[in-house]
Every structure is written in structure tokens, then in C-alpha cells.
Protein backbone atom coordinates (compact mmCIF):
# COMPACT_ATOMS: atom_id res chain seq x y z
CA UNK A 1 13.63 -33.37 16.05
CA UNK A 2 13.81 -34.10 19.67
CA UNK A 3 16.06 -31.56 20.50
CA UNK A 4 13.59 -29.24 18.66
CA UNK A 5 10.53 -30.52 20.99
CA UNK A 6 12.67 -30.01 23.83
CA UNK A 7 13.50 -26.13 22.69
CA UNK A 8 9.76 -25.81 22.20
CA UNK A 9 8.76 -27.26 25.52
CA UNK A 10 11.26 -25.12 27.32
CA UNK A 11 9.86 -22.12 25.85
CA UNK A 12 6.17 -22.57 25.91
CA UNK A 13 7.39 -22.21 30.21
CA UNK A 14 7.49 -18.15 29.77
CA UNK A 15 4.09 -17.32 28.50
CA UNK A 16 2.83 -20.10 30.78
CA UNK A 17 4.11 -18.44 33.34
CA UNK A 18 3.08 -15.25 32.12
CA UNK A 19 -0.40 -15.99 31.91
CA UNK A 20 -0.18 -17.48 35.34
CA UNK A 21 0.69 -14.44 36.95
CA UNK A 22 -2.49 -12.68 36.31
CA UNK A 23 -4.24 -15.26 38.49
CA UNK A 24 -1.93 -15.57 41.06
CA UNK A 25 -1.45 -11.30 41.69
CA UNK A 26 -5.06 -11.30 41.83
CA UNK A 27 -5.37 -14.18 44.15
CA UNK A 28 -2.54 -13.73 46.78
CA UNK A 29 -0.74 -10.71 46.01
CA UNK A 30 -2.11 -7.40 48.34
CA UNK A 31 -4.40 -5.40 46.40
CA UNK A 32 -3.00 -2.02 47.91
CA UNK A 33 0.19 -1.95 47.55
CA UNK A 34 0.84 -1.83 43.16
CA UNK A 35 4.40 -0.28 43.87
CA UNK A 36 5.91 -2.89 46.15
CA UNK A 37 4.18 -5.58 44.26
CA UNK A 38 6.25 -4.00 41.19
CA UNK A 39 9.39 -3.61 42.99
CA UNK A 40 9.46 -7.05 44.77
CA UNK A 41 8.93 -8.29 41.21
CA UNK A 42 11.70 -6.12 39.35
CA UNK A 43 14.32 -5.94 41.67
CA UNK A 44 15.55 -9.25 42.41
CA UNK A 45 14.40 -11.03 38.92
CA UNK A 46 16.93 -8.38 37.93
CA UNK A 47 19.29 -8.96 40.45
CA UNK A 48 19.16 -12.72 39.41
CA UNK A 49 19.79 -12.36 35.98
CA UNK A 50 22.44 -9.79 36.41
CA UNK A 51 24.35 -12.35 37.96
CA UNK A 52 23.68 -14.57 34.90
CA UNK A 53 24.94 -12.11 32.30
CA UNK A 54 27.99 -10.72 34.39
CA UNK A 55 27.94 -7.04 32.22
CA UNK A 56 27.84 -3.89 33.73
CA UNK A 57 26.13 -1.32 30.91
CA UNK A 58 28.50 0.93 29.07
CA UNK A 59 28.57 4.30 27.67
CA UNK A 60 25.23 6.02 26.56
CA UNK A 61 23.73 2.23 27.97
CA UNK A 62 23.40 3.32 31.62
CA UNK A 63 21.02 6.54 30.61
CA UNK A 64 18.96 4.14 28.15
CA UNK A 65 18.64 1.32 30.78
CA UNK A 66 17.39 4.16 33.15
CA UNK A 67 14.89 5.26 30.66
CA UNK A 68 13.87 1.99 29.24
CA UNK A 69 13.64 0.70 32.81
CA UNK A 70 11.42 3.80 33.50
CA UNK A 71 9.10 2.45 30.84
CA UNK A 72 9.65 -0.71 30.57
CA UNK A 73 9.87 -2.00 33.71
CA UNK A 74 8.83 0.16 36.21
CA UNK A 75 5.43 1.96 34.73
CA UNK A 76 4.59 -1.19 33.34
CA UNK A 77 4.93 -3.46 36.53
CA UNK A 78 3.04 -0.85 38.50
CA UNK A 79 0.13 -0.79 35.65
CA UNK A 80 -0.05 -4.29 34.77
CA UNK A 81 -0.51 -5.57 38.59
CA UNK A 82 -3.35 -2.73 39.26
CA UNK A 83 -4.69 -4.23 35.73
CA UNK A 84 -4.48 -7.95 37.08
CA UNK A 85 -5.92 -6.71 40.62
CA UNK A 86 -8.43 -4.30 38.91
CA UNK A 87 -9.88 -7.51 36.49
CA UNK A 88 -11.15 -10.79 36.38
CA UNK A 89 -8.20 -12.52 35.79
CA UNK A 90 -9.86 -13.78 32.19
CA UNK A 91 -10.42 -9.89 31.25
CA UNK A 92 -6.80 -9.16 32.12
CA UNK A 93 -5.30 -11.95 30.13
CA UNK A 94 -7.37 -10.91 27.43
CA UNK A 95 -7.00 -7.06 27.15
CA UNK A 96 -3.01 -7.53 27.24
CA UNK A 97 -3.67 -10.04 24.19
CA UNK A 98 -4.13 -7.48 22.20
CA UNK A 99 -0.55 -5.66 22.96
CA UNK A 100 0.85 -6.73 20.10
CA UNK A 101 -1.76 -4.86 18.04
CA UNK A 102 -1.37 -1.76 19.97
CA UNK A 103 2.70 -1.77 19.23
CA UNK A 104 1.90 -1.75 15.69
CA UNK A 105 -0.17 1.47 16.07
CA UNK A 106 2.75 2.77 18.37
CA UNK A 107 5.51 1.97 16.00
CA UNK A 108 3.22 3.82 12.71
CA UNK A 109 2.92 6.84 14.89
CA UNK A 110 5.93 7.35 16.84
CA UNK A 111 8.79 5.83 14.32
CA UNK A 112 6.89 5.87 11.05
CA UNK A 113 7.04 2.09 10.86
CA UNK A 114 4.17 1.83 8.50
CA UNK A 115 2.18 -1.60 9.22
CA UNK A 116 1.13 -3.64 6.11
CA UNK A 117 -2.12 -4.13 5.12
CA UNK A 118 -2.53 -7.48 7.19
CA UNK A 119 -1.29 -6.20 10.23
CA UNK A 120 -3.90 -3.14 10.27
CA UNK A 121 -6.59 -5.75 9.50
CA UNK A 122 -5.43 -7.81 12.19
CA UNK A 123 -5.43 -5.06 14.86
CA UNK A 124 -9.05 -4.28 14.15
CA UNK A 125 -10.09 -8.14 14.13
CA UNK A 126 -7.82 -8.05 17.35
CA UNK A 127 -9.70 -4.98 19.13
CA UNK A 128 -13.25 -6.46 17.91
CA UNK A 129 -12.05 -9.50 20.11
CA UNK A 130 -11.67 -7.67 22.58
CA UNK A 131 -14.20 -5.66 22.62
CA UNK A 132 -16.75 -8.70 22.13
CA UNK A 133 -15.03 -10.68 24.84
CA UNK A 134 -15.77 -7.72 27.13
CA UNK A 135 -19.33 -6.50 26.07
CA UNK A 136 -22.05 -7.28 28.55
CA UNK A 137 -19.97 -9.07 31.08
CA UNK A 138 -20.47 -6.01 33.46
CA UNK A 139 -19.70 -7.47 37.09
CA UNK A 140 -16.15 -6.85 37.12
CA UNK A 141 -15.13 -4.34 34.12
CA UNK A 142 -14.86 -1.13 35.84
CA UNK A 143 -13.07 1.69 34.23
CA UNK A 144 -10.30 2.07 36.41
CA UNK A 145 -9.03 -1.22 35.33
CA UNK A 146 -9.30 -0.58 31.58
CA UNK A 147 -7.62 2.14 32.02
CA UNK A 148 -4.37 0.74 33.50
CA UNK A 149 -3.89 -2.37 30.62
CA UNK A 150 -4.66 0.57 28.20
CA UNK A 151 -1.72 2.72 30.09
CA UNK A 152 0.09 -0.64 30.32
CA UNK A 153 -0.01 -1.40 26.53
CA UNK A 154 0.95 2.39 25.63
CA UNK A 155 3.93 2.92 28.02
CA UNK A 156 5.15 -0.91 27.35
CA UNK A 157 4.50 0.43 23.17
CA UNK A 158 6.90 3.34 23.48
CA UNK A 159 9.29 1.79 25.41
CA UNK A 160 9.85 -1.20 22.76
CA UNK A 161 10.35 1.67 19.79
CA UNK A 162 12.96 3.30 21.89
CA UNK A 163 14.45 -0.43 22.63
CA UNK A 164 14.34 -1.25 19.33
CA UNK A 165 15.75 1.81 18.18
CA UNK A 166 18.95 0.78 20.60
CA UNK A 167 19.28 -2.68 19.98
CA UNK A 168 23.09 -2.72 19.20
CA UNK A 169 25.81 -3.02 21.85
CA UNK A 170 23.40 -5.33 24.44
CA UNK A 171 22.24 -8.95 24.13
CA UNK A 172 18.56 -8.84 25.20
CA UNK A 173 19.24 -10.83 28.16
CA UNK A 174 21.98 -8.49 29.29
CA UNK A 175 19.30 -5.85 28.80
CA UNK A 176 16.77 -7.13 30.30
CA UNK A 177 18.40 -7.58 32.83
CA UNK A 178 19.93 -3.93 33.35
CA UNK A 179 16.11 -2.55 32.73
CA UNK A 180 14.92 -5.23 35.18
CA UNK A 181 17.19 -3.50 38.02
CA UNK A 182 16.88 0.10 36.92
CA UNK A 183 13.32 0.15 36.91
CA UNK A 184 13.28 -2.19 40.68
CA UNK A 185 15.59 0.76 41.99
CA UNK A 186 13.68 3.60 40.70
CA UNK A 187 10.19 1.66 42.92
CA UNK A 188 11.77 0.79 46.01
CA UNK A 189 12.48 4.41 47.31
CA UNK A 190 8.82 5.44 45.58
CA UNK A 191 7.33 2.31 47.06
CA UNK A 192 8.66 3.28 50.90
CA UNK A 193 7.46 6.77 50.72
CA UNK A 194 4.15 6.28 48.67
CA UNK A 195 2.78 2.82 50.57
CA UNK A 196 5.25 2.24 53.64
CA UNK A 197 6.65 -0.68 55.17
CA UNK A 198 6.67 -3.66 52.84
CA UNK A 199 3.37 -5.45 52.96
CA UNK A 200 3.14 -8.26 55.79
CA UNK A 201 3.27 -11.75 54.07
CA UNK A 202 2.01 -14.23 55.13
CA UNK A 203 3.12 -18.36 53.97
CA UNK A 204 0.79 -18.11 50.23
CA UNK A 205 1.99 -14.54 49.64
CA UNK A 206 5.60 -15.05 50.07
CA UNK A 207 5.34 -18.29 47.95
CA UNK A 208 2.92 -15.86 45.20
CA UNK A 209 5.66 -13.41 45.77
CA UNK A 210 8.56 -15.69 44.56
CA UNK A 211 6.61 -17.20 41.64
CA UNK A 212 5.82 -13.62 40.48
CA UNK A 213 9.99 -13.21 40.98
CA UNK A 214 11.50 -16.45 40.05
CA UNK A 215 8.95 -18.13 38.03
CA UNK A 216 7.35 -15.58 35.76
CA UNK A 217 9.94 -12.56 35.45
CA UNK A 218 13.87 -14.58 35.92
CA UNK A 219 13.26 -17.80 34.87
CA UNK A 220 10.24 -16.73 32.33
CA UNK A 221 12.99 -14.55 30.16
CA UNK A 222 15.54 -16.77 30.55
CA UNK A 223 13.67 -19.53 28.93
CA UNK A 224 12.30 -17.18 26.40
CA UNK A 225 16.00 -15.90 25.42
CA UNK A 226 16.67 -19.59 24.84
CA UNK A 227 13.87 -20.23 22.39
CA UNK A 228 15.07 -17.16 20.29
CA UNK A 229 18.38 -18.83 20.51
CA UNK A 230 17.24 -21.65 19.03
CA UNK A 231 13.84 -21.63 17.18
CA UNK A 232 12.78 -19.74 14.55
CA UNK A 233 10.91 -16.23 15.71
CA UNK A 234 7.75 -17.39 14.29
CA UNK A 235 7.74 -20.32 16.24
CA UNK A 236 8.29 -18.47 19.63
CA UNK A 237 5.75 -15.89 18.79
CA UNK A 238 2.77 -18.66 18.40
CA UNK A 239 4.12 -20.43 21.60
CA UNK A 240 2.93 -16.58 23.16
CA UNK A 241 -0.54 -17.07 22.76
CA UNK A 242 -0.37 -19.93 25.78
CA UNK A 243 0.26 -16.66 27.89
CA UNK A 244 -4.01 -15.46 27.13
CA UNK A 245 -5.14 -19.61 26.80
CA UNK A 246 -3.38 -19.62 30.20
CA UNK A 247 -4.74 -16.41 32.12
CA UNK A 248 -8.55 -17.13 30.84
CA UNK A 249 -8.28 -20.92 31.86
CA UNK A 250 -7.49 -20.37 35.58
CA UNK A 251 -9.47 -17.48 35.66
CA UNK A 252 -12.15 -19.48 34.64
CA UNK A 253 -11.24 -22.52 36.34
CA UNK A 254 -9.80 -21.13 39.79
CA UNK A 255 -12.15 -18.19 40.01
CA UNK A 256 -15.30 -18.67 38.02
CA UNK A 257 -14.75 -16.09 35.66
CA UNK A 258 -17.32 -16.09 33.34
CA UNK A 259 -16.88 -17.69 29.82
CA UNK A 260 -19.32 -18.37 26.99
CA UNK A 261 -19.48 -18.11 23.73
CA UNK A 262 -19.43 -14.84 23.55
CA UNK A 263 -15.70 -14.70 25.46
CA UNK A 264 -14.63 -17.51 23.56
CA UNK A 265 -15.23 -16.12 20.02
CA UNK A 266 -13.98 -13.08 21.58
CA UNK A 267 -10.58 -14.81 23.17
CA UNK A 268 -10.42 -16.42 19.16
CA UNK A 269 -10.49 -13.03 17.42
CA UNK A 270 -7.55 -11.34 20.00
CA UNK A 271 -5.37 -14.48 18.78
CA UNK A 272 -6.76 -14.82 15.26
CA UNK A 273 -5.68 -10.81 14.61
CA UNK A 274 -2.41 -11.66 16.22
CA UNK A 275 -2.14 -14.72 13.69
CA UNK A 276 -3.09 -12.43 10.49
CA UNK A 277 -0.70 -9.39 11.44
CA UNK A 278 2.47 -11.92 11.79
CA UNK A 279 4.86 -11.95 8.28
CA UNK A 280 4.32 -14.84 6.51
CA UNK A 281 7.34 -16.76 5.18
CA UNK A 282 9.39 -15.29 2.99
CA UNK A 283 8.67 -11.48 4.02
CA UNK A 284 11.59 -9.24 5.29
CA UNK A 285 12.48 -9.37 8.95
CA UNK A 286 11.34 -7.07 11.06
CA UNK A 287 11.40 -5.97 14.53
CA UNK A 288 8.57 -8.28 16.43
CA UNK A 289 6.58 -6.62 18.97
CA UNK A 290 6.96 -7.60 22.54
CA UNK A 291 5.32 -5.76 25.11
CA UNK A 292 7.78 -5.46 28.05
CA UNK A 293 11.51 -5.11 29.25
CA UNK A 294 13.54 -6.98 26.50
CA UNK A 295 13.70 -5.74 22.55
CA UNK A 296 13.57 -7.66 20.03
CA UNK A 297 10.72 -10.41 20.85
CA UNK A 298 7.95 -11.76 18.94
CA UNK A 299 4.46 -10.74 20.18
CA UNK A 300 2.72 -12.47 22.73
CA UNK A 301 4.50 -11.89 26.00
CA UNK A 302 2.08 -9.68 28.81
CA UNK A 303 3.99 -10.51 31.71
């Protein structure tokens, strides 16, 4: 049992983390400059846990950790940071709630994964979260930033039905990491050219910098890998919804984000969908939806 609590502890640190992030990118990380922000994030997490898993990719590996990095990775970094600059930190955290729900849509149209009947009904109580959190807040909801987690959600979507289409021959954390460094390598050439010189940091935005690095990508997945490892899926998947509680509570807190009742039942529908779409016990396995580089992770992860 206390081994157990331990496992749990350790791996309620990733979607901590997670949620974190969306405060601190759009407190101390520079507004302008989405493809650095991406690549200082990719590159060495990837780097770092490259040197953890010691394995190169093999055969058809190194053009699907291109790709997936592509997606993955890369488009997704870029998109969720504008999203997490773009948005009250609250908003952010609670638009990418709702990935999982947009991977089931994703999966139905793309690899004819047909969603039962409770996970349909809980993407549209998950979306009418969302949408009620949202409605009438105004200040602070422009378009541009919708956009993006929308973008974010899709590309992150198609690049878990291609992962999970290639699951064999890679431990997640071996692919993680390989997508980690593809997709940091295909940003830093597009990140000189597009925005210049790294940004200037300053003392708070190299420390933002390494949390975004260290904290929430490296040592985020690695914790993550070791709750899979060692608690049941379902169990890892409800320790995900910490990563919203956590983005809405320092936006709230730190920033004065805006939260009522109307965001709170709103905030309670996002998880409550994510609650009713999950298999209950007994149902056949299947592929858990997990919006970023790795395959093969329960929903609830929004980096």
C-alpha cells in the first residue's frame, strides 16, 4: 500500500507540472518568439532523455520519429505556447481539457475507431464545459487563441493515431524521446530564420525556461512512464485531471483570472465528460488518448 501511494504521488508530478506550464509561459516566457519557446523546450528535454534510454531508432523508426516529431512535438509545442500566451492561463488549461474528447472524434474519423456510446456522450458533456466555462468571459478570449488549442488538439489528435498505429518496436520513453529531438531539430533552424537570435533572458526567464525543459517536458514523462509502469491505466488517467485543477488554480490565484460559478460548473463538465468516456472495469483495453509526443497514455496530459 505504501509503495502504491508513493507510485501515485510520483505521478500526480507530470500533470502538475503540466498544468503549471500554462502559467508560467504566460508569465515569463517572451510572447514573440512561439518557435524558440518550442525549441528550447523540445530539444534538450529530448536530449535528456535520450541519454536515459541509450537507443538510437531503427529501420522504418527514424522516418516515423521525423513525422511523429513533426506532429507531435514540433506543431504542437509551437501551438500550445501561442495558446498559453494567447489565453488566460484558466482558459488555456481548460480548452486543452477537453483533448481527450477531441482524440476520440480523431480516432472515429481517421482510423475508424468507432467510440462507444459513453464516450460520444462524454465529448458533448465535455465541449458544453467548455463552452460554458468560456461564454461571457470576453476580456481575454480572442479568436486567435482559440484557434491555436483547436490546431493544438487536432495536430496532437492525428499524431497519436499514427503513434498508435506504430506502437511496436519502441518503449514510449524511447519514443518520446526520439520525437522529443526530431521535432527540437526540425525548430531550431526554423526558429533562427523565422524570429532570430535566441530571445535575451533575463534571471526569471532562464529559470521559466528550465522548468518548461526539466520540470514539465523531461522529468514530467519520465515520472509519467513510471506510473504506467506501475499503476493501473485508469489510475494514471484520473491523476491527469490535476493538469486543468492545476492551470485554472494559478491562473486564478497568480493572475486573477476570473472564476465563478459559471467556470466552475464549466471546469466540472470538461472533467466529468472525461470521467464518463473512460472504460469502466471489465471492458476491453484500448488505446487511451494522450494528447502529445508519447503513444499509448491515458487522457489527461496537455503539456
Amino acid at each position: 500500500m505504501e509503495a502504491t501511494k508513493r507510485w501515485v504521488l510520483l505521478t500526480a508530478l507530470a500533470p502538475v507540472a503540466w498544468g503549471a506550464n500554462y502559467w508560467v509561459t504566460h508569465a515569463h516566457l517572451p510572447a514573440d518568439r512561439p518557435l524558440w519557446g518550442a525549441a528550447l523546450r523540445a530539444l534538450p528535454a529530448g536530449l535528456l532523455l535520450l541519454a536515459l534510454a541509450r537507443r538510437r531508432p531503427h529501420g522504418a523508426w527514424w522516418w516515423r520519429s521525423a513525422l511523429l516529431g513533426l506532429l507531435n512535438t514540433a506543431a504542437f509545442f509551437v501551438l500550445l505556447y501561442l495558446a498559453s500566451q494567447l489565453l488566460p492561463t484558466s482558459a488555456a488549461a481548460t480548452l486543452m481539457a477537453a483533448s481527450p474528447l477531441a482524440l476520440l472524434l480523431t480516432a472515429w474519423a481517421l482510423a475508424g475507431q468507432r467510440p462507444r456510446r459513453a464516450h460520444l456522450a462524454g465529448s458533448v458533456v465535455g465541449l458544453a464545459g467548455v463552452a460554458l466555462a468560456l461564454a461571457g468571459t470576453g476580456e481575454g478570449i480572442g479568436w486567435a487563441g482559440l484557434a491555436a488549442s483547436a490546431a493544438a488538439m487536432l495536430v496532437s489528435s492525428v499524431g497519436y493515431v499514427l503513434a498508435a498505429r506504430w506502437r511496436e518496436g519502441a518503449d514510449p520513453l524511447t519514443a518520446t524521446a526520439w520525437q522529443l529531438t526530431a521535432g527540437g531539430l526540425v525548430l531550431l533552424p526554423l526558429a533562427a530564420v523565422a524570429e532570430g537570435a535566441p530571445p535575451p533572458a533575463d534571471g526569471p526567464t532562464l529559470l521559466a525556461f528550465g522548468y518548461t525543459t526539466v520540470v514539465a517536458t523531461a522529468l514530467a514523462f519520465t515520472c509519467w512512464f513510471a506510473g504506467l509502469r506501475h499503476l493501473p491505466a485508469g489510475t494514471v488517467g484520473l491523476l491527469g485531471l490535476l493538469n486543468p485543477l492545476t492551470g485554472v488554480l494559478l491562473g486564478t490565484a497568480l493572475d486573477g483570472d476570473p472564476f465563478g460559478v459559471r467556470q466552475g460548473a464549466g471546469l466540472a463538465l470538461v472533467l466529468a465528460g472525461i470521467l464518463l468516456g473512460r472504460p469502466r472495469a471489465g471492458a476491453a483495453a484500448e488505446p487511451a488518448a494522450e494528447p502529445g509526443p508519447a503513444a499509448r497514455l491515458p487522457s489527461g496530459r496537455g503539456a
